[in-house]
PDB file of N, CA and C in Angstrom:
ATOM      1  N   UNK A   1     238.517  83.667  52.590  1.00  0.00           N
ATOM      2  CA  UNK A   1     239.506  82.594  52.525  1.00  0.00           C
ATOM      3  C   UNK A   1     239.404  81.801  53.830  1.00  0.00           C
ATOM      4  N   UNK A   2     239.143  80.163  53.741  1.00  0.00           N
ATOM      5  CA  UNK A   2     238.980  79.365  54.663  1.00  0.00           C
ATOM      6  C   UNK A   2     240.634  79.226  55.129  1.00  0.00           C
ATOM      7  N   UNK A   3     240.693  78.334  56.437  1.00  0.00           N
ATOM      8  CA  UNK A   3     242.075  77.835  56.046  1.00  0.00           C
ATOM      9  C   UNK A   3     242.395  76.147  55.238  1.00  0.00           C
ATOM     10  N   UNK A   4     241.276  75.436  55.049  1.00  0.00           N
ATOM     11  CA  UNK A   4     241.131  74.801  54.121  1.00  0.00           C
ATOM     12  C   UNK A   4     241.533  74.810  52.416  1.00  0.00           C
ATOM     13  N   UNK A   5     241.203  76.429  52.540  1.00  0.00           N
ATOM     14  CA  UNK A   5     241.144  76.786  50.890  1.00  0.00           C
ATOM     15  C   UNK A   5     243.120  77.300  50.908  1.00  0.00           C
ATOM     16  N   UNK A   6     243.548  78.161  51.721  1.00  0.00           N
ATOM     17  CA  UNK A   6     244.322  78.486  51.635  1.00  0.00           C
ATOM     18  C   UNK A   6     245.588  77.016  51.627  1.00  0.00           C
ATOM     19  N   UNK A   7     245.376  76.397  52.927  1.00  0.00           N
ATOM     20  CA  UNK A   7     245.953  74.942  52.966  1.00  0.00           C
ATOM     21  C   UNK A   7     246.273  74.314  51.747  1.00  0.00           C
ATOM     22  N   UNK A   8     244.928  73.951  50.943  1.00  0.00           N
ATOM     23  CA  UNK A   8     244.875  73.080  49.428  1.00  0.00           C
ATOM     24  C   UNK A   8     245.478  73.501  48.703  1.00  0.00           C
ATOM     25  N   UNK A   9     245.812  75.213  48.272  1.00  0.00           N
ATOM     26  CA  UNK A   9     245.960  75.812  47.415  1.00  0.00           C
ATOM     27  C   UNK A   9     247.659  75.913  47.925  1.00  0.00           C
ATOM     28  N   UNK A  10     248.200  75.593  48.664  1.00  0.00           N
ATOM     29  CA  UNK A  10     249.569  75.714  49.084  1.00  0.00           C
ATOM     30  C   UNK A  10     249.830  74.020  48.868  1.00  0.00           C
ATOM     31  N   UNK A  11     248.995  73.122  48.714  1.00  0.00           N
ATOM     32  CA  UNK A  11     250.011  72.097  48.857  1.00  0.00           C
ATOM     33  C   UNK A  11     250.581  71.428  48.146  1.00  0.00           C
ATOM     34  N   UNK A  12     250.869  71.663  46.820  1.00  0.00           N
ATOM     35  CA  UNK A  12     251.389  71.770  45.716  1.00  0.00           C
ATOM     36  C   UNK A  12     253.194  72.615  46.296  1.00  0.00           C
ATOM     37  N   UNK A  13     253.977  71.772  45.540  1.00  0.00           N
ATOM     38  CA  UNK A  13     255.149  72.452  45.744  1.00  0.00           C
ATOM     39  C   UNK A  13     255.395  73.759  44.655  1.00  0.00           C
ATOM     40  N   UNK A  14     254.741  73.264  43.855  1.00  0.00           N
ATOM     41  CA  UNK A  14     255.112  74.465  42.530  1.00  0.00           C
ATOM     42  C   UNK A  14     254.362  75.750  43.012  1.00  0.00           C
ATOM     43  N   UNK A  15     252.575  75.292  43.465  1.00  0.00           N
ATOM     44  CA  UNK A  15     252.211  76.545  43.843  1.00  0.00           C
ATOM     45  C   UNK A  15     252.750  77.138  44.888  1.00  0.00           C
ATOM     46  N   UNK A  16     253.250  76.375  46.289  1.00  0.00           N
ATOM     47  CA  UNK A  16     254.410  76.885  47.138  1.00  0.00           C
ATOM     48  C   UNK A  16     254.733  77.653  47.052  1.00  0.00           C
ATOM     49  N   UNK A  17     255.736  77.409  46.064  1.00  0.00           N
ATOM     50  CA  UNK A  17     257.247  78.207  45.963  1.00  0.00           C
ATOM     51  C   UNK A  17     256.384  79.620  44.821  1.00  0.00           C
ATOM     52  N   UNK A  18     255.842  79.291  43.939  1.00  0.00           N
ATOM     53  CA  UNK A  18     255.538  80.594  43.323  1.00  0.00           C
ATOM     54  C   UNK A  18     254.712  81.444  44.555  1.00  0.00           C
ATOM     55  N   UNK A  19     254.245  81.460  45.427  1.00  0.00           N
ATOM     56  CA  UNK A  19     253.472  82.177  46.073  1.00  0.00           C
ATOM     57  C   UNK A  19     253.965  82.431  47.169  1.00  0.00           C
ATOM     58  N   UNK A  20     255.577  81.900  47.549  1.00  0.00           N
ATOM     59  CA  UNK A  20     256.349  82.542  48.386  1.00  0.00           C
ATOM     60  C   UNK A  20     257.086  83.323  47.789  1.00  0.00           C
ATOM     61  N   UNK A  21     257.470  83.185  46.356  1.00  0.00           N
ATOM     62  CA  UNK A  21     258.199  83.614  45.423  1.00  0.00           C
ATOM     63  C   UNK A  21     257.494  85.373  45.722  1.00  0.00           C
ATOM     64  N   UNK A  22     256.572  84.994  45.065  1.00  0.00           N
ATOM     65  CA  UNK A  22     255.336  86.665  44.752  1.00  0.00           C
ATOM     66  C   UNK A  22     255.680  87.239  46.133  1.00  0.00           C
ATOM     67  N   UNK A  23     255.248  86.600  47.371  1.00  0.00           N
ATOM     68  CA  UNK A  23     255.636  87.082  49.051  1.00  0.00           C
ATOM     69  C   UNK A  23     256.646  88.105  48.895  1.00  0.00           C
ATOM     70  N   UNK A  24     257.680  87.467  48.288  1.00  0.00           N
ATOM     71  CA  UNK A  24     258.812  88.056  48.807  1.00  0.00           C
ATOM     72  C   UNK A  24     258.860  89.499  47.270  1.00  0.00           C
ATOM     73  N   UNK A  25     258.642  88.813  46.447  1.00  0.00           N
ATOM     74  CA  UNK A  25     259.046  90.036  44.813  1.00  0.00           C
ATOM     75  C   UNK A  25     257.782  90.766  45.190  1.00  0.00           C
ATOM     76  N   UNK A  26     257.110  90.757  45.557  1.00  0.00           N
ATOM     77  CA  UNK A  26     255.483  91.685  45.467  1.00  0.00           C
ATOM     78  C   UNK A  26     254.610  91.543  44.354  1.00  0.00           C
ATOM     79  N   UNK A  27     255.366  91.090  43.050  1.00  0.00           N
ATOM     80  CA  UNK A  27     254.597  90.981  42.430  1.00  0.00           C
ATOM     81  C   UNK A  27     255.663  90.046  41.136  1.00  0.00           C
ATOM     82  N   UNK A  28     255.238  89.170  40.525  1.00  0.00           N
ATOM     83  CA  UNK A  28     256.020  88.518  38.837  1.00  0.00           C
ATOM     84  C   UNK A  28     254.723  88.165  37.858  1.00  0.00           C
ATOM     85  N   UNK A  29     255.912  88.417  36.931  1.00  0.00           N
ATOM     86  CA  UNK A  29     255.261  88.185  36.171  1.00  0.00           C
ATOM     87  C   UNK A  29     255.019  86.062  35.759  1.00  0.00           C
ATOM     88  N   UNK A  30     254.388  85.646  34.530  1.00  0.00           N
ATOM     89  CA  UNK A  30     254.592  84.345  34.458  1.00  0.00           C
ATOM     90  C   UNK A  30     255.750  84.276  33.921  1.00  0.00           C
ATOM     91  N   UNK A  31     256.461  84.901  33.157  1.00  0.00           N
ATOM     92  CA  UNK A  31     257.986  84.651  32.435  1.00  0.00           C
ATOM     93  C   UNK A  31     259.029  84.411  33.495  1.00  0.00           C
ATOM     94  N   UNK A  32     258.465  85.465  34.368  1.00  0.00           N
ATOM     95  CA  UNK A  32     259.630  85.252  35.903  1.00  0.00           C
ATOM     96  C   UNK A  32     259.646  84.040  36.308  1.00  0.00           C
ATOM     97  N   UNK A  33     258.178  83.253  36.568  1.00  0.00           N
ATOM     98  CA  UNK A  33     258.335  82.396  37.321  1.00  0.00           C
ATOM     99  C   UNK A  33     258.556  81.173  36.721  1.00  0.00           C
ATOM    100  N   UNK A  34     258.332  81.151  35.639  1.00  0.00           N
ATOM    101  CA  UNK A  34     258.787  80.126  35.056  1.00  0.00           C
ATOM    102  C   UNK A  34     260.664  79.947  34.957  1.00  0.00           C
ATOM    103  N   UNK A  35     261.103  81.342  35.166  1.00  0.00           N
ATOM    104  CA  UNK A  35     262.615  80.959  34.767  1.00  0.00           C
ATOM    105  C   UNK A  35     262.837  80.807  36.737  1.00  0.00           C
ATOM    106  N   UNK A  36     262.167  81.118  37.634  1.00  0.00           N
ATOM    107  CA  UNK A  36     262.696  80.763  38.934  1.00  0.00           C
ATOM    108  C   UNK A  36     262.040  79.339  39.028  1.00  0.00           C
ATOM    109  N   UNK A  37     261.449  78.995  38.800  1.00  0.00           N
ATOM    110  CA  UNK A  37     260.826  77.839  39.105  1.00  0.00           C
ATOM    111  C   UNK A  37     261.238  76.474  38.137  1.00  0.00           C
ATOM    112  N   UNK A  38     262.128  76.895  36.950  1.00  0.00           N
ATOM    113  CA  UNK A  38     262.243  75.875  35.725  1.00  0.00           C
ATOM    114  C   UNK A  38     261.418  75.140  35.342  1.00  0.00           C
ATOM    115  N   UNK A  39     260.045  75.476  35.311  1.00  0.00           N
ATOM    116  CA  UNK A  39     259.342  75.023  34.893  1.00  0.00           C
ATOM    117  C   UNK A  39     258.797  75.286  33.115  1.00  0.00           C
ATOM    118  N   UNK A  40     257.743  74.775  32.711  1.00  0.00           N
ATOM    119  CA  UNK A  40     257.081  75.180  31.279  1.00  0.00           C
ATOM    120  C   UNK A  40     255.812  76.048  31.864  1.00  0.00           C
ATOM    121  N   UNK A  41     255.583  77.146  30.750  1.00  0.00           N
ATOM    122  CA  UNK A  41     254.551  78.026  30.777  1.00  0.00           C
ATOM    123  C   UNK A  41     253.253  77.112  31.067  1.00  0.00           C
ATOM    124  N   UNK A  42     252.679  76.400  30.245  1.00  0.00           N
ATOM    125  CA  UNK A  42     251.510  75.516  30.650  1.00  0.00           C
ATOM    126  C   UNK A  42     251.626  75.161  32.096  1.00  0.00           C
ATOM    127  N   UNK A  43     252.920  74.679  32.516  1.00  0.00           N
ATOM    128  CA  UNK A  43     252.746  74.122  33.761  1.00  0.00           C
ATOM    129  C   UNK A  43     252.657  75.134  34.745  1.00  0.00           C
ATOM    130  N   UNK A  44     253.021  75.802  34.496  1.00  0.00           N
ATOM    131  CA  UNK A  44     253.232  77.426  35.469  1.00  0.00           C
ATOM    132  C   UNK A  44     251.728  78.217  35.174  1.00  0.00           C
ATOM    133  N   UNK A  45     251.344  78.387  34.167  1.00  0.00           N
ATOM    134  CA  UNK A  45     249.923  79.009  34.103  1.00  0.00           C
ATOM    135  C   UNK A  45     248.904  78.074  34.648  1.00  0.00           C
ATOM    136  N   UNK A  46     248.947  77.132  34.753  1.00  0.00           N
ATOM    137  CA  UNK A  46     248.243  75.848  35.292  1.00  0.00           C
ATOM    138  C   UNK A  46     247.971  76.293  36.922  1.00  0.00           C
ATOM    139  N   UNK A  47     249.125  76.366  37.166  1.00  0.00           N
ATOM    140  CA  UNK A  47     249.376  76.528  38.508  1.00  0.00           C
ATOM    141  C   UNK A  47     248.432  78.015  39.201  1.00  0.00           C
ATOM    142  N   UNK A  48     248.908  78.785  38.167  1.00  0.00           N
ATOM    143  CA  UNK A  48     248.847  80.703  38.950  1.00  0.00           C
ATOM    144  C   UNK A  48     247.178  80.109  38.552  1.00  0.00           C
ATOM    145  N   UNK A  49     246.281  79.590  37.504  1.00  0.00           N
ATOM    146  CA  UNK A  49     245.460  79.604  37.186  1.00  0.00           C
ATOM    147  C   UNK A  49     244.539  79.405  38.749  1.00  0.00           C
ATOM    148  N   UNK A  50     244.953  78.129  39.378  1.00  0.00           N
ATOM    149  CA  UNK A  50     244.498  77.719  40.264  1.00  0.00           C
ATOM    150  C   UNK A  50     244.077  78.337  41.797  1.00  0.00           C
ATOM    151  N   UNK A  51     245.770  79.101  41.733  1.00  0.00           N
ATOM    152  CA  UNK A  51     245.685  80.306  42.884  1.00  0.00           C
ATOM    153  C   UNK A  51     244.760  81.125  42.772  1.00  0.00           C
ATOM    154  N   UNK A  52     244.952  81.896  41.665  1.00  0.00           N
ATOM    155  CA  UNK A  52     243.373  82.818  41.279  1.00  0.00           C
ATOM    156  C   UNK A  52     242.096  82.477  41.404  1.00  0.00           C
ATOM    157  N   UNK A  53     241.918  81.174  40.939  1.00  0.00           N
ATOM    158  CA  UNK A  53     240.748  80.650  41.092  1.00  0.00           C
ATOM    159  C   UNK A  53     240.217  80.586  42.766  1.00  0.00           C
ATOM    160  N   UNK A  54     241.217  80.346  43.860  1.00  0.00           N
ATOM    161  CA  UNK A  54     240.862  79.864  44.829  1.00  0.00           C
ATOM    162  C   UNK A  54     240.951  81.515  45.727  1.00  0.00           C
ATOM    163  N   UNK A  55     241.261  82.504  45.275  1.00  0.00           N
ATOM    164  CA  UNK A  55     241.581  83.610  45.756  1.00  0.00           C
ATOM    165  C   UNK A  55     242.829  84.188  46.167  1.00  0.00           C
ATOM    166  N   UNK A  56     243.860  83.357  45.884  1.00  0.00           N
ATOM    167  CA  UNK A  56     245.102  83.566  46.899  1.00  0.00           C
ATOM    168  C   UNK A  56     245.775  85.136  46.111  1.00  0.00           C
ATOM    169  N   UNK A  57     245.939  84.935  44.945  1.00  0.00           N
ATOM    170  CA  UNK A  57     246.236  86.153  44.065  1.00  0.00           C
ATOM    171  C   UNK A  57     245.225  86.615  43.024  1.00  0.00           C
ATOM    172  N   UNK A  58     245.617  87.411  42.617  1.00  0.00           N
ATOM    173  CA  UNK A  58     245.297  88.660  41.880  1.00  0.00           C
ATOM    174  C   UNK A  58     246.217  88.520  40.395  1.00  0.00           C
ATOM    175  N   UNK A  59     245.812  89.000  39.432  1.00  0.00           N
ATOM    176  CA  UNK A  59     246.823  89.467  38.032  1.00  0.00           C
ATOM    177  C   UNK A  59     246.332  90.621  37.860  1.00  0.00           C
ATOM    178  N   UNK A  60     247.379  90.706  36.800  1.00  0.00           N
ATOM    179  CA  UNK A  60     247.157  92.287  35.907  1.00  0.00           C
ATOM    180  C   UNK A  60     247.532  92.138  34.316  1.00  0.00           C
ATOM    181  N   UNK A  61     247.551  92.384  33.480  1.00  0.00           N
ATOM    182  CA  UNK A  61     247.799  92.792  32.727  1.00  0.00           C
ATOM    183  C   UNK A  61     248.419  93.902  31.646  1.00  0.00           C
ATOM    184  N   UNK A  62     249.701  93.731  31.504  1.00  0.00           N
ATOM    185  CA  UNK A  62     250.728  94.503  30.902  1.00  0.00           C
ATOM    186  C   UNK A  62     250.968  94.414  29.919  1.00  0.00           C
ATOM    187  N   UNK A  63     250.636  95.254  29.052  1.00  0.00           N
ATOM    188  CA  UNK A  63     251.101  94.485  27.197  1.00  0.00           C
ATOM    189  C   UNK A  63     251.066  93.135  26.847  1.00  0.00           C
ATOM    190  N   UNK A  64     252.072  92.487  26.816  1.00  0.00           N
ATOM    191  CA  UNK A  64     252.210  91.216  26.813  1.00  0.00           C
ATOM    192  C   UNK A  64     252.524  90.170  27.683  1.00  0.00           C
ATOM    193  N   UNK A  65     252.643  91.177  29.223  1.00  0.00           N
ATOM    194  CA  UNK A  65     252.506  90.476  30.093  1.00  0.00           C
ATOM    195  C   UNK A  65     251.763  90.612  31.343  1.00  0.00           C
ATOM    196  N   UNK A  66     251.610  89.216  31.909  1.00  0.00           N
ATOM    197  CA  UNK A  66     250.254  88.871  33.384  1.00  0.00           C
ATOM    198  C   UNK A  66     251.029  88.567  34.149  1.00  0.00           C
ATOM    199  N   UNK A  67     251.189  89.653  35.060  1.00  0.00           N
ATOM    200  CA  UNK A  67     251.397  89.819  36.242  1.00  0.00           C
ATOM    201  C   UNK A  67     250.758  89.215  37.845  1.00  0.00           C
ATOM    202  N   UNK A  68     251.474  88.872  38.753  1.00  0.00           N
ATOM    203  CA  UNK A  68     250.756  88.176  39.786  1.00  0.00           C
ATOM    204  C   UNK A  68     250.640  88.640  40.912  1.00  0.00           C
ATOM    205  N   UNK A  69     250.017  88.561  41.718  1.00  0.00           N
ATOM    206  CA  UNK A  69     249.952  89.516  43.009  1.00  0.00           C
ATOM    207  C   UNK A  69     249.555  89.323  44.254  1.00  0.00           C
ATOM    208  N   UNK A  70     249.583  89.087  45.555  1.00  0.00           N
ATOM    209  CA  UNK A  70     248.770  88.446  46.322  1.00  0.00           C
ATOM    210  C   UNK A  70     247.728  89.374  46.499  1.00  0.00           C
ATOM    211  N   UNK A  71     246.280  88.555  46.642  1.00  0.00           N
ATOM    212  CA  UNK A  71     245.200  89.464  47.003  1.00  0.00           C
ATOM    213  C   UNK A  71     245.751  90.167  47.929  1.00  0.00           C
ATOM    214  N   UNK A  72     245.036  91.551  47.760  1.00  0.00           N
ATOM    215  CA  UNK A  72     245.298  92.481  49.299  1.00  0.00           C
ATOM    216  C   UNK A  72     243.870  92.264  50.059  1.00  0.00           C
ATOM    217  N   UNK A  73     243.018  91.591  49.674  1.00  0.00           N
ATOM    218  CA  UNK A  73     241.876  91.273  50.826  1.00  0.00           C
ATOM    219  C   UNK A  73     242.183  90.046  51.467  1.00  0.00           C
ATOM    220  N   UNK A  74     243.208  89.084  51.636  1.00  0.00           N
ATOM    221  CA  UNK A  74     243.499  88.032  52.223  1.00  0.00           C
ATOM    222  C   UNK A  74     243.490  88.738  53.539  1.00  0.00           C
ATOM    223  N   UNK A  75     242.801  87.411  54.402  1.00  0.00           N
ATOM    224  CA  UNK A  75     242.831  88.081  55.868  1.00  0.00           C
ATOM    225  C   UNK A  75     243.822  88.238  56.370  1.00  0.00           C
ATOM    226  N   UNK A  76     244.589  88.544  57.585  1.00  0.00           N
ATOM    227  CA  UNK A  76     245.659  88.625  58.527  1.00  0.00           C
ATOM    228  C   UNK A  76     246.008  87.521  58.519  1.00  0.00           C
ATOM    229  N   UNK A  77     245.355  86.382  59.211  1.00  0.00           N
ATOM    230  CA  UNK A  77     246.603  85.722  59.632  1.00  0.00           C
ATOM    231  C   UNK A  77     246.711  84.305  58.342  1.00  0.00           C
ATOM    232  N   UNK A  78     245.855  84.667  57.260  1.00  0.00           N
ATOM    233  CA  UNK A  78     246.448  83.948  56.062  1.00  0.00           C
ATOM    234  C   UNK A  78     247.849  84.810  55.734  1.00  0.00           C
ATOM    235  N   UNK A  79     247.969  86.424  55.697  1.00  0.00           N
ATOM    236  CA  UNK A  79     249.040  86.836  55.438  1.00  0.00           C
ATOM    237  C   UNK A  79     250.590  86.531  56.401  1.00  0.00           C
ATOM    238  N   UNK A  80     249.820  86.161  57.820  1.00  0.00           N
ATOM    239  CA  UNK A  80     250.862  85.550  58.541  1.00  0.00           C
ATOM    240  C   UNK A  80     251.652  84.570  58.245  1.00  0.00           C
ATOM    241  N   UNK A  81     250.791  83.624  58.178  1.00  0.00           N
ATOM    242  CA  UNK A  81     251.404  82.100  57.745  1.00  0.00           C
ATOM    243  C   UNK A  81     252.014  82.258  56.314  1.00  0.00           C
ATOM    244  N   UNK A  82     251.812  83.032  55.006  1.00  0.00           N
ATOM    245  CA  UNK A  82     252.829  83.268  53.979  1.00  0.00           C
ATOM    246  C   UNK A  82     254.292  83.665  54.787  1.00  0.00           C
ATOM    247  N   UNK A  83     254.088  85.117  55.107  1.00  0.00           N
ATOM    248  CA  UNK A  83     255.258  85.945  55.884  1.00  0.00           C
ATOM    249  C   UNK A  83     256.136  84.851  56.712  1.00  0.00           C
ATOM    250  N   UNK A  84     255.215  84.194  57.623  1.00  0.00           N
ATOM    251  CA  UNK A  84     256.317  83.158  58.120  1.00  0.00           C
ATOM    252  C   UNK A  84     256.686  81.904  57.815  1.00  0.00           C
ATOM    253  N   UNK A  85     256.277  81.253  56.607  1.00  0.00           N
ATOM    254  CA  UNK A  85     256.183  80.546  55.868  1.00  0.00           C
ATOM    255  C   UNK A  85     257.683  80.820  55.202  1.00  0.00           C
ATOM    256  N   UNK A  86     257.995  82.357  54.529  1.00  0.00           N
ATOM    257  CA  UNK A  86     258.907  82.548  53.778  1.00  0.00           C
ATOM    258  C   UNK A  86     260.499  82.606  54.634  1.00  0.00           C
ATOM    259  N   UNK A  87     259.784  83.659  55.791  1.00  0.00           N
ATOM    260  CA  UNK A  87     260.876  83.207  56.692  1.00  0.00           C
ATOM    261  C   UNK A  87     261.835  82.311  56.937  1.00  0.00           C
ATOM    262  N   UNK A  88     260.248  81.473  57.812  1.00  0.00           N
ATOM    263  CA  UNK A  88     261.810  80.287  57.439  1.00  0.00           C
ATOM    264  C   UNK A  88     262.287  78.789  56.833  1.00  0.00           C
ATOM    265  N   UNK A  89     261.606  79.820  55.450  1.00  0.00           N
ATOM    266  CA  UNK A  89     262.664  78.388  54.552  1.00  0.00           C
ATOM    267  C   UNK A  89     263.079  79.406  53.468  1.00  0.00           C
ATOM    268  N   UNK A  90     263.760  80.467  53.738  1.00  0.00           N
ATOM    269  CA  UNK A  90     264.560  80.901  52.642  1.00  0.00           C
ATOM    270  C   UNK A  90     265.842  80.046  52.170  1.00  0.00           C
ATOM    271  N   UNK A  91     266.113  78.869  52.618  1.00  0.00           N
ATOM    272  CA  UNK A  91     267.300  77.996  52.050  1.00  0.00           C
ATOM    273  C   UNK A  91     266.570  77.330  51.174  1.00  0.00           C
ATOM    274  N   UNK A  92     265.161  76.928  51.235  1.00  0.00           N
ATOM    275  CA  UNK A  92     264.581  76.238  50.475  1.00  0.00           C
ATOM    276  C   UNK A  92     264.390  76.759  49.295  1.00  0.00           C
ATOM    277  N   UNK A  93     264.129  78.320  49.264  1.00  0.00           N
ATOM    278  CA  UNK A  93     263.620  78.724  47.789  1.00  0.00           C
ATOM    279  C   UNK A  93     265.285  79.248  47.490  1.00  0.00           C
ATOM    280  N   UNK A  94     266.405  79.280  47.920  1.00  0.00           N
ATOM    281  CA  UNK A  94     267.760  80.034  47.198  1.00  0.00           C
ATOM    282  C   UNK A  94     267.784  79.716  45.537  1.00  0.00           C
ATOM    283  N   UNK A  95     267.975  78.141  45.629  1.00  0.00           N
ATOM    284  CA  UNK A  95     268.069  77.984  44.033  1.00  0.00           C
ATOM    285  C   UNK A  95     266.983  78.731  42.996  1.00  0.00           C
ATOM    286  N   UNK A  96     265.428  78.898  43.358  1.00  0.00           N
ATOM    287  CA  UNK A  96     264.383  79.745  42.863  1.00  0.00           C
ATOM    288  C   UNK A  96     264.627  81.418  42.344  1.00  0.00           C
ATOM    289  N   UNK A  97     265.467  81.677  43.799  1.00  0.00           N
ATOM    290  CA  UNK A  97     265.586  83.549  43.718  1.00  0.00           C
ATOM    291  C   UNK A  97     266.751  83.415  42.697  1.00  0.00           C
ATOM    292  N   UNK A  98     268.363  82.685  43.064  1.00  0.00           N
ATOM    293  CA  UNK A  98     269.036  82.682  42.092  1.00  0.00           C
ATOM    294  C   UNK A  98     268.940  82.595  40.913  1.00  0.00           C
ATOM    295  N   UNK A  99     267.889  81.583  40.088  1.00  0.00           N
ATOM    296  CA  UNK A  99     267.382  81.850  38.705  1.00  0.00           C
ATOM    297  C   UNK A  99     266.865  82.813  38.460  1.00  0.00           C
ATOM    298  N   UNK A 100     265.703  83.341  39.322  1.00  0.00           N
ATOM    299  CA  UNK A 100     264.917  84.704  39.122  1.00  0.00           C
ATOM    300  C   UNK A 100     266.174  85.758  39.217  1.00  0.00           C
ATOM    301  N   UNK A 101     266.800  85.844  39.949  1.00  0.00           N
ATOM    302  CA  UNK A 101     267.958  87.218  39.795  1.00  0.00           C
ATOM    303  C   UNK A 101     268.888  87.010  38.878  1.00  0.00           C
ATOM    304  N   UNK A 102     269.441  86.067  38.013  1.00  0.00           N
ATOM    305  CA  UNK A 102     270.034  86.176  37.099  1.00  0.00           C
ATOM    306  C   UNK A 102     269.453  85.894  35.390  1.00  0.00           C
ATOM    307  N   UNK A 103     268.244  85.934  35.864  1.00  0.00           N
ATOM    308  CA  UNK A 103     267.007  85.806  34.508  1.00  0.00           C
ATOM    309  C   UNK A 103     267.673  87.247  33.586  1.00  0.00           C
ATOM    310  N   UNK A 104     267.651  86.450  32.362  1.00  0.00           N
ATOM    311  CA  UNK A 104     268.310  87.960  31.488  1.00  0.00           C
ATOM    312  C   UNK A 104     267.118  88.461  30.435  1.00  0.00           C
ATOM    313  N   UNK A 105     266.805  89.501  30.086  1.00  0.00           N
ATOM    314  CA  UNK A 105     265.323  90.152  29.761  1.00  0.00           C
ATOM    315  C   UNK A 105     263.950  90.252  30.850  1.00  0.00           C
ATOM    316  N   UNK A 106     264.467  90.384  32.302  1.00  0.00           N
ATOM    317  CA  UNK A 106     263.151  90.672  32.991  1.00  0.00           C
ATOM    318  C   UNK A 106     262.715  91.185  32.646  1.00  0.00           C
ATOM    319  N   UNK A 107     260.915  91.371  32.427  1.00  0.00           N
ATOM    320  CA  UNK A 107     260.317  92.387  32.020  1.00  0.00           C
ATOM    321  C   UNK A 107     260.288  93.580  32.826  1.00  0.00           C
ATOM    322  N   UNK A 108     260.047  95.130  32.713  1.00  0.00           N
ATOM    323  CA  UNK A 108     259.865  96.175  33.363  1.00  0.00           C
ATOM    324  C   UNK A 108     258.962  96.048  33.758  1.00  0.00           C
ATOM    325  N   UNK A 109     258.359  96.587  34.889  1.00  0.00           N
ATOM    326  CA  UNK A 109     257.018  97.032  35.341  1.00  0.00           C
ATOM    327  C   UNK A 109     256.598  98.644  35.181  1.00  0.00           C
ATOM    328  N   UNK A 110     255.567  99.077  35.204  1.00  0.00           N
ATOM    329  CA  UNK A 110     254.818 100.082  35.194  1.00  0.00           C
ATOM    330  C   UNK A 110     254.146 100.016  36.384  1.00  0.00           C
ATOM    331  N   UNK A 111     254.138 101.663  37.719  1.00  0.00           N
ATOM    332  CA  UNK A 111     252.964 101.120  38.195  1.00  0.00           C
ATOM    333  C   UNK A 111     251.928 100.577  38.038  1.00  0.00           C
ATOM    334  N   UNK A 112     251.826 100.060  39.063  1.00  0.00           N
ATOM    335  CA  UNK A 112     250.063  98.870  38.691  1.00  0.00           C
ATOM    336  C   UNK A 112     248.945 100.329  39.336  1.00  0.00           C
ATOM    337  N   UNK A 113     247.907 100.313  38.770  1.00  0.00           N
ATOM    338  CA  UNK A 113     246.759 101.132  39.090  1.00  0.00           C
ATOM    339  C   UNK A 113     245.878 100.979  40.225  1.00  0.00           C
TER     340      UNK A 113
END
């Protein structure tokens, strides 16, 4: 991961916030983020599509649902700049977590392997 690649792939507000979102949950699914983010599935898979593509996360696959994850090979201080990234603008994402915490049918997780 350049910081070019990481840069581009953050400068999108939607991918933003979902990938501070993941920072902070460790892991969502796309149903999650679509209800924290109010967005549409297309527009939200659009998005995670892109992250993956560029390396930033990881998925999984759960029955019927794809799960998101930040790579764990991202270097250090790409993991810095998330970590403090989330820091400090947690006023920025409140309205985000508030949808995500009052989302009704979260899916369960299973450990991931």
């Amino acid at each position: 991961m350049t910081p070019t690649t990481l840069f581009k792939s953050l400068a999108d507000e939607t991918r933003l916030r979902a990938v501070l979102l993941i920072v902070r949950e460790g892991e969502l699914c796309v149903c999650e983020l679509m209800s924290a983010l109010n967005d549409s599935q297309p527009k939200v898979s659009r998005h995670l599509a892109q992250l993956r593509a560029s390396g930033l996360l990881l998925d999984r696959r759960q029955g019927l649902w794809v799960y998101y994850r930040l790579n764990p090979q991202l270097p250090g201080w790409a993991l810095a700049v998330l970590n403090t990234s989330l820091e400090g603008n947690a006023a920025w994402l409140e309205d985000n977590l508030s949808r995500l915490q009052h989302m009704s049918d979260r899916p369960v997780r299973s450990v991931c392997c």
